[in-house]
C-alpha atoms as a PDB file:
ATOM      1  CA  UNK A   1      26.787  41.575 -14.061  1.00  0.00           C
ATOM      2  CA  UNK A   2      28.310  38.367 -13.130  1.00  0.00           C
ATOM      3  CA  UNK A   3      26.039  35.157 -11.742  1.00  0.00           C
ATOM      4  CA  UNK A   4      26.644  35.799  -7.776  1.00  0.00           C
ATOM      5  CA  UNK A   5      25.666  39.345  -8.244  1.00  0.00           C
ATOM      6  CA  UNK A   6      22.405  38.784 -10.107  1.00  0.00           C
ATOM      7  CA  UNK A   7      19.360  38.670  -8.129  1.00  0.00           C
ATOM      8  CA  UNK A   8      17.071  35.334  -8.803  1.00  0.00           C
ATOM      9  CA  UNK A   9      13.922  36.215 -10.261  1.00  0.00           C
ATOM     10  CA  UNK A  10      10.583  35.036  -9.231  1.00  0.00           C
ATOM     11  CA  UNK A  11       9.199  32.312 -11.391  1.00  0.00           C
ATOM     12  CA  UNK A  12       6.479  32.648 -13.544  1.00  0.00           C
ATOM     13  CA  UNK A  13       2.871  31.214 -13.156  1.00  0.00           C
ATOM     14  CA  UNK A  14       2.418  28.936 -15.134  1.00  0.00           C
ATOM     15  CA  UNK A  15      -0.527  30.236 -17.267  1.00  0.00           C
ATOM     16  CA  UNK A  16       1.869  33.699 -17.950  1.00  0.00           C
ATOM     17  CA  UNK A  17       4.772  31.476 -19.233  1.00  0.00           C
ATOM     18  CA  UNK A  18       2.582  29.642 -21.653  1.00  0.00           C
ATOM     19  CA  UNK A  19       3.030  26.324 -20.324  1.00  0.00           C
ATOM     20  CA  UNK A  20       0.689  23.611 -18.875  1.00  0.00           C
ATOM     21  CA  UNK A  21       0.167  23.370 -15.530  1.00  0.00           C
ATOM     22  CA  UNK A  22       2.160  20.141 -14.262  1.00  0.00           C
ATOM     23  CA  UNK A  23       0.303  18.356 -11.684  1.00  0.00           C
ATOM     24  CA  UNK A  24       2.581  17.535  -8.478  1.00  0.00           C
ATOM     25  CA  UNK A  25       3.854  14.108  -8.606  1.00  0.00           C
ATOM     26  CA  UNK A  26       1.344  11.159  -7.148  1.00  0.00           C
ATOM     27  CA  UNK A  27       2.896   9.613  -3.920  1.00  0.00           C
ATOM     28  CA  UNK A  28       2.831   6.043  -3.950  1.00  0.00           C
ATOM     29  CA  UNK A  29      -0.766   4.588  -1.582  1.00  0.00           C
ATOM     30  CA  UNK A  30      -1.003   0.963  -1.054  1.00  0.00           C
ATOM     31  CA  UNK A  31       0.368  -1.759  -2.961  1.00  0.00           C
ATOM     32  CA  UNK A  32       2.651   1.433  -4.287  1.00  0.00           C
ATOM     33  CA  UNK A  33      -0.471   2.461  -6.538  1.00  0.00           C
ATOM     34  CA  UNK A  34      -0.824   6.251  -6.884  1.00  0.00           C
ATOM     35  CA  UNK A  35      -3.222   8.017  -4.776  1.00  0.00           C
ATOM     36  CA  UNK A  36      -6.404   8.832  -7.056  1.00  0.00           C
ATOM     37  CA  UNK A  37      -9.322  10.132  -6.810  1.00  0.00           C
ATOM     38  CA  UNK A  38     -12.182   6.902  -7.246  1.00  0.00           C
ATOM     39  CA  UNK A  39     -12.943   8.098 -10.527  1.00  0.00           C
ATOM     40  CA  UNK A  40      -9.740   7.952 -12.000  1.00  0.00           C
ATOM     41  CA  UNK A  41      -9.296   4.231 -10.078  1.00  0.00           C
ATOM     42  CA  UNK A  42     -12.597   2.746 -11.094  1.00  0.00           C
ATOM     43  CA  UNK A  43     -11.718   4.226 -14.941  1.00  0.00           C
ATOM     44  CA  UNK A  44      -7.811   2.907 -14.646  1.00  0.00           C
ATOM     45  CA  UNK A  45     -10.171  -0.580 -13.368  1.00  0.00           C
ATOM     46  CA  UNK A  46     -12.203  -0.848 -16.428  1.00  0.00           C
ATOM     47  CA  UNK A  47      -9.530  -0.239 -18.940  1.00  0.00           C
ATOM     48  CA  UNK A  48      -7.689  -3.228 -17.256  1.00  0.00           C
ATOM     49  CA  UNK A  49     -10.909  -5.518 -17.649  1.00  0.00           C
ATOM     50  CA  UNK A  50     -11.087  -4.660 -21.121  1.00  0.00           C
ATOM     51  CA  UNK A  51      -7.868  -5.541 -21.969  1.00  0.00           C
ATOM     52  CA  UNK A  52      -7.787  -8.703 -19.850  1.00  0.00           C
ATOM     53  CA  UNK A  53     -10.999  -9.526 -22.079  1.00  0.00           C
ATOM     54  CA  UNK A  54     -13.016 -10.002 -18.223  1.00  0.00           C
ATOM     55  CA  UNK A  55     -15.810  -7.508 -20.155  1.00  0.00           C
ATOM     56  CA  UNK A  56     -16.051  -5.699 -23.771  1.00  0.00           C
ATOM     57  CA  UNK A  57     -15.210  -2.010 -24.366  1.00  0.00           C
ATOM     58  CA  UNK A  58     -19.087  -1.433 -25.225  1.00  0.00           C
ATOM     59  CA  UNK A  59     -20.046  -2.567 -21.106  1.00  0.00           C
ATOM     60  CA  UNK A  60     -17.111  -0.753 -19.702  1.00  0.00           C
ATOM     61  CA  UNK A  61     -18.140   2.145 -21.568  1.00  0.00           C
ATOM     62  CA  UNK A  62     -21.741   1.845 -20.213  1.00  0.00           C
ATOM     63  CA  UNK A  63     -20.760   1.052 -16.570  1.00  0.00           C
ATOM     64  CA  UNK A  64     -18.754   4.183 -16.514  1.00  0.00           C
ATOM     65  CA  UNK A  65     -21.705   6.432 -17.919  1.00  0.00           C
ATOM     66  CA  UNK A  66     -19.524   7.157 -21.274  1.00  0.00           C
ATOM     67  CA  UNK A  67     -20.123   7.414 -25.047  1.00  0.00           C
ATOM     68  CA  UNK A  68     -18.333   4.351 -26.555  1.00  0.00           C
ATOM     69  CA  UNK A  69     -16.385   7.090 -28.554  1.00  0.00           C
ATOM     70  CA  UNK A  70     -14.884   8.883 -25.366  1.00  0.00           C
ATOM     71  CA  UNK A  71     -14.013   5.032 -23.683  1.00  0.00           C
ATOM     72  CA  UNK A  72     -11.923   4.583 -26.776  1.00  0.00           C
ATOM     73  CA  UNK A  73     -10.293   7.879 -26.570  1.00  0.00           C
ATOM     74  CA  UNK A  74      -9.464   7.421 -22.394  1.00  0.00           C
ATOM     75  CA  UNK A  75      -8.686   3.905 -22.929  1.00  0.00           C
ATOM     76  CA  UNK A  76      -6.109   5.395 -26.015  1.00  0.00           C
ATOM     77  CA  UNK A  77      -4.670   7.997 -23.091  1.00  0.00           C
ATOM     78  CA  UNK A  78      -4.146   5.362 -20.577  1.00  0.00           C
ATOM     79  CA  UNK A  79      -2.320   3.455 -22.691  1.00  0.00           C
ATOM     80  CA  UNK A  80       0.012   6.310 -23.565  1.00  0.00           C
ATOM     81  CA  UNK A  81       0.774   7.863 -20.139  1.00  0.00           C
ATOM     82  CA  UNK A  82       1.784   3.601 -19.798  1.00  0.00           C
ATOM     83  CA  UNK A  83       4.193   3.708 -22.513  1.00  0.00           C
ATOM     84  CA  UNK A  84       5.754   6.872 -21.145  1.00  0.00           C
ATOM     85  CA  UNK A  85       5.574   5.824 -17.597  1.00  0.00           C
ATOM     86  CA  UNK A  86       7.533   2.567 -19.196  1.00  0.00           C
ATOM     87  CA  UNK A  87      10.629   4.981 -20.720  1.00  0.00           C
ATOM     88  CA  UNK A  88      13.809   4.462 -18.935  1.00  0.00           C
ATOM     89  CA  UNK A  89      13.895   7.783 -16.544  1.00  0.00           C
ATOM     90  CA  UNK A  90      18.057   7.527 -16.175  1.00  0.00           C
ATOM     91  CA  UNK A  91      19.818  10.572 -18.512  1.00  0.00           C
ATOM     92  CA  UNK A  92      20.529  10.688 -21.843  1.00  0.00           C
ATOM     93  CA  UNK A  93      23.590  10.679 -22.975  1.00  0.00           C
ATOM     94  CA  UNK A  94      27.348   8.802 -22.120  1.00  0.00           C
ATOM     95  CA  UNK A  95      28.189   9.068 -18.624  1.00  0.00           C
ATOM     96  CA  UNK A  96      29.982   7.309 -16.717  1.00  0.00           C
ATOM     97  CA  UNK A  97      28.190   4.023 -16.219  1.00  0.00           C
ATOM     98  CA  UNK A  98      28.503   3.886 -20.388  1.00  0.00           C
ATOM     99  CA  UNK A  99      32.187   3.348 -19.835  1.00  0.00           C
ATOM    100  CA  UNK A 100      32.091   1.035 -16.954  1.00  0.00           C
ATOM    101  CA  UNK A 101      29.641  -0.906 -19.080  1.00  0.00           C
ATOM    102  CA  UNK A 102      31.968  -0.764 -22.449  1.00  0.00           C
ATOM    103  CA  UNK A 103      34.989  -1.801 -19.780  1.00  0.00           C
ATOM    104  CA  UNK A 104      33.453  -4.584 -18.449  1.00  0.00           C
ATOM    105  CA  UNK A 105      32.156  -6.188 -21.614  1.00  0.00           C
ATOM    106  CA  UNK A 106      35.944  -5.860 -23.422  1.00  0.00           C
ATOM    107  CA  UNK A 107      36.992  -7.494 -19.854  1.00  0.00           C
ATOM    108  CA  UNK A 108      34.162 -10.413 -20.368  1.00  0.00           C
ATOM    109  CA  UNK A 109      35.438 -10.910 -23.851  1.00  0.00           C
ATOM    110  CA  UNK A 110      38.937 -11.443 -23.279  1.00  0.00           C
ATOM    111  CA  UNK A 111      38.191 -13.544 -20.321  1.00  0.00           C
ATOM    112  CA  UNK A 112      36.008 -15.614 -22.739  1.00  0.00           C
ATOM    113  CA  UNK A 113      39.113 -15.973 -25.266  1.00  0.00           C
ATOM    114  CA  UNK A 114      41.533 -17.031 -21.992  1.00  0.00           C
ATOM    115  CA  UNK A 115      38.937 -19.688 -21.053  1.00  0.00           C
ATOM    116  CA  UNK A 116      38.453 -21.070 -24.684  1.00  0.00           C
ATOM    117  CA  UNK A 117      42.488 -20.896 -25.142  1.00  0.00           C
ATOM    118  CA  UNK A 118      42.907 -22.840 -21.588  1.00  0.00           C
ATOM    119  CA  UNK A 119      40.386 -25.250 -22.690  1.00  0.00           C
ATOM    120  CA  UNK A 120      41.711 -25.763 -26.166  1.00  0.00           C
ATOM    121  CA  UNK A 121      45.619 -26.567 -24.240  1.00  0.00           C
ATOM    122  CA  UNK A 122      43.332 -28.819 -21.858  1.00  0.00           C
ATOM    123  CA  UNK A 123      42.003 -31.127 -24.574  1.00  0.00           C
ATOM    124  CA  UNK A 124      45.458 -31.068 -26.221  1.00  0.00           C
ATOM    125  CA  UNK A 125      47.514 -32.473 -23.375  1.00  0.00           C
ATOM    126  CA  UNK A 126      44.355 -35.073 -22.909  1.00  0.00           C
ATOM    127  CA  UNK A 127      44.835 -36.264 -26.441  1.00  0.00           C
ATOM    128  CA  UNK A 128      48.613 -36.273 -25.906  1.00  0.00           C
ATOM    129  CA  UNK A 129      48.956 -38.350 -22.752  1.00  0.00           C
ATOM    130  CA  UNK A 130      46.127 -40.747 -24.004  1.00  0.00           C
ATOM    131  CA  UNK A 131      43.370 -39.772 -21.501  1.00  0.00           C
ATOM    132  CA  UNK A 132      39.571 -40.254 -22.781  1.00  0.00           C
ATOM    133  CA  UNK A 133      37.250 -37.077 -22.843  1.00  0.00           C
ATOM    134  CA  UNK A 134      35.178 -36.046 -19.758  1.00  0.00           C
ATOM    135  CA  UNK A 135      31.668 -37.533 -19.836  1.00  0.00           C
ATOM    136  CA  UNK A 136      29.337 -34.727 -20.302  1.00  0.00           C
ATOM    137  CA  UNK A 137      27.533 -33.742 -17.218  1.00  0.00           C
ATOM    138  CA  UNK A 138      23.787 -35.285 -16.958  1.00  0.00           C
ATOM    139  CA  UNK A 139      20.838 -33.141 -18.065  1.00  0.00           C
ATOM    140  CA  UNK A 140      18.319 -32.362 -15.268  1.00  0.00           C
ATOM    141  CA  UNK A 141      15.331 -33.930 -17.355  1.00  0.00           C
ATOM    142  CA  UNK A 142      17.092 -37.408 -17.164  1.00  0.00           C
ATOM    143  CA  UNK A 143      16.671 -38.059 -13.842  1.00  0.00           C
ATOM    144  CA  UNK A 144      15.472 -36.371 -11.203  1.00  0.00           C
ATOM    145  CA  UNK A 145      11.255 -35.178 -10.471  1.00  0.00           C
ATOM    146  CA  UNK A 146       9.559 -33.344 -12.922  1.00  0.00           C
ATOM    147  CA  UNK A 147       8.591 -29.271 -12.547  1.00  0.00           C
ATOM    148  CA  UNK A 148       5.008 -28.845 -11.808  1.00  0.00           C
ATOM    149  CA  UNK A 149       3.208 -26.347 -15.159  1.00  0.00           C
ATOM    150  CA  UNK A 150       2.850 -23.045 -14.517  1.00  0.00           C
ATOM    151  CA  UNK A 151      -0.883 -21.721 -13.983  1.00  0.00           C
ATOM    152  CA  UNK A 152      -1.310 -18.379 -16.197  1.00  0.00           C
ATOM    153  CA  UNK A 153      -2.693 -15.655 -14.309  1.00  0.00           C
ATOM    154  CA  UNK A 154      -4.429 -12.265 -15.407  1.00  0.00           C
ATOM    155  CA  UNK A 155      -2.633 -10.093 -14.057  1.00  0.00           C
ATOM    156  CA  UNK A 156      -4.425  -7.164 -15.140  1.00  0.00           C
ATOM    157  CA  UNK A 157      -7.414  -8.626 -13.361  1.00  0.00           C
ATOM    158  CA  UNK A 158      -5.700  -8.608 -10.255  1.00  0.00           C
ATOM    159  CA  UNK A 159      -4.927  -4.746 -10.735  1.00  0.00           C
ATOM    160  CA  UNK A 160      -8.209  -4.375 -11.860  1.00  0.00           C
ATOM    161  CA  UNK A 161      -9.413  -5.569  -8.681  1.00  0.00           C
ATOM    162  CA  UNK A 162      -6.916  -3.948  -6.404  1.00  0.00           C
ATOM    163  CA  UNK A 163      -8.423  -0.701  -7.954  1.00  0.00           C
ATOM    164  CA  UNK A 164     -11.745  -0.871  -7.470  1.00  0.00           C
ATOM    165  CA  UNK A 165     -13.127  -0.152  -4.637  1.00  0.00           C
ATOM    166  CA  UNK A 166     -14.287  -2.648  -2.333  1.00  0.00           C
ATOM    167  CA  UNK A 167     -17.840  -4.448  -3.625  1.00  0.00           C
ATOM    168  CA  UNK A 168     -18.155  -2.312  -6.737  1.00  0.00           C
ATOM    169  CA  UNK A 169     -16.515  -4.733  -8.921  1.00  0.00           C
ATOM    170  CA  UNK A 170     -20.045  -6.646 -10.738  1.00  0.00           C
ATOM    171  CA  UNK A 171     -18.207  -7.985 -14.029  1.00  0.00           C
ATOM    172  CA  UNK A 172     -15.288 -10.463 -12.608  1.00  0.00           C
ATOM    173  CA  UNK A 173     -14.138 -12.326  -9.341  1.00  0.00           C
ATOM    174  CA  UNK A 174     -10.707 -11.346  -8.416  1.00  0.00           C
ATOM    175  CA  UNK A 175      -9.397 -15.130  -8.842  1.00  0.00           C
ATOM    176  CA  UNK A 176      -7.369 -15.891 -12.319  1.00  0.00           C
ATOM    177  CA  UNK A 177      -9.912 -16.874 -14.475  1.00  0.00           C
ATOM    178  CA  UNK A 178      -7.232 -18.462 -17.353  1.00  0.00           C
ATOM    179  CA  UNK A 179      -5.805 -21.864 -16.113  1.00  0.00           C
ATOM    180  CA  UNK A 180      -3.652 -24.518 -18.014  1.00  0.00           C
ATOM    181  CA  UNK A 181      -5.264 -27.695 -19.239  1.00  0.00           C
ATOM    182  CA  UNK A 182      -5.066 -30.607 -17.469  1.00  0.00           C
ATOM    183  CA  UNK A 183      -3.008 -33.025 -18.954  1.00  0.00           C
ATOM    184  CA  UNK A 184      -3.063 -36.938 -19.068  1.00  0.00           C
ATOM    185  CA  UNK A 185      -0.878 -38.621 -16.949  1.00  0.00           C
ATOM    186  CA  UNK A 186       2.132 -40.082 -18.413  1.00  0.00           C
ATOM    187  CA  UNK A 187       2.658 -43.862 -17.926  1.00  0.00           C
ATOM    188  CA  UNK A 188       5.829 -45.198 -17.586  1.00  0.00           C
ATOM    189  CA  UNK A 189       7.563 -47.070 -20.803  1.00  0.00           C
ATOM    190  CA  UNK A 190       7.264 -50.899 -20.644  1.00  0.00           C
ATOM    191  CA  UNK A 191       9.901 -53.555 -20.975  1.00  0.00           C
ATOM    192  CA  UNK A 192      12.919 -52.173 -22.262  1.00  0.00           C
END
């Protein structure tokens, strides 16, 4: 019986087959969040306050009405289903983005070697016709105004916050709460 002639057969439930039921996929709410039910947001909430430091594992635990025992074990899940979610989802294997790849890095590699050869023959006719060497260009700290510091923010409070529902968040304000220490003004060098 060839393929064409072969009548498709009904799939199997699940349960029959032996396998797990897979939940459908979550579609992607606000802020491209998952839709979940509030249990599963004010959990995913806690979890991110607890590793943000905003509260201990001990309150979390007790503000979700859990043993300290099961917090630890949904807290170990969470952080599992992240490190999967965090797998690159493109195929296994060689295809054919591998070669493109492999072809453009031997193309970047001789073009290196052409620019380092042309350079070499560059400084060689300078040093034969008797011309001095380029200046080096200027650095951007030597002149120029300085770049403000970068505040640190919690970002997992700011998740943690997105997922909670509105007014049911009684451990942390959704501002960062980590900012960089203020530093003394320089003063300028004197009489050089």
């Amino acid at each position: 019986m060839t393929a064409s002639t072969r009548k498709p057969q009904p799939p199997l439930p699940a349960a029959a087959a032996g396998q797990a039921v897979a939940a459908p996929p979550p579609t992607a709410g606000a802020a491209g969040l998952p839709d979940a039910s509030a249990e599963a947001r004010k959990l995913a909430a806690a979890i991110l306050e607890v590793l943000a430091g905003a509260q201990t594992p001990t309150e979390a635990a007790r503000s979700l009405g859990l043993s300290l025992a099961r917090y630890y074990q949904l807290e170990t899940r969470a952080l599992a289903g992240l490190v999967v979610a965090c797998e690159d989802r493109r195929r296994k294997g060689r295809g054919r983005a591998g070669g493109e790849l492999a072809a453009l890095r031997r193309e970047c590699e001789q073009l290196r070697r052409e620019c380092a050869r042309q350079q070499a023959l560059a400084r060689a006719t300078r040093r034969t016709v008797g011309l001095a060497p380029p200046a080096p260009a200027p650095t951007a700290a030597a002149g120029g105004a300085k770049r403000r510091q970068r505040r640190p923010v919690a970002r997992a409070l700011k998740m943690a916050a997105l997922l909670q529902p509105a007014g049911d968040n009684p451990t942390a304000d959704p501002a960062p709460v980590a900012t960089a220490p203020a530093t003394a003004p320089e003063t300028p060098a004197l009489g050089r």
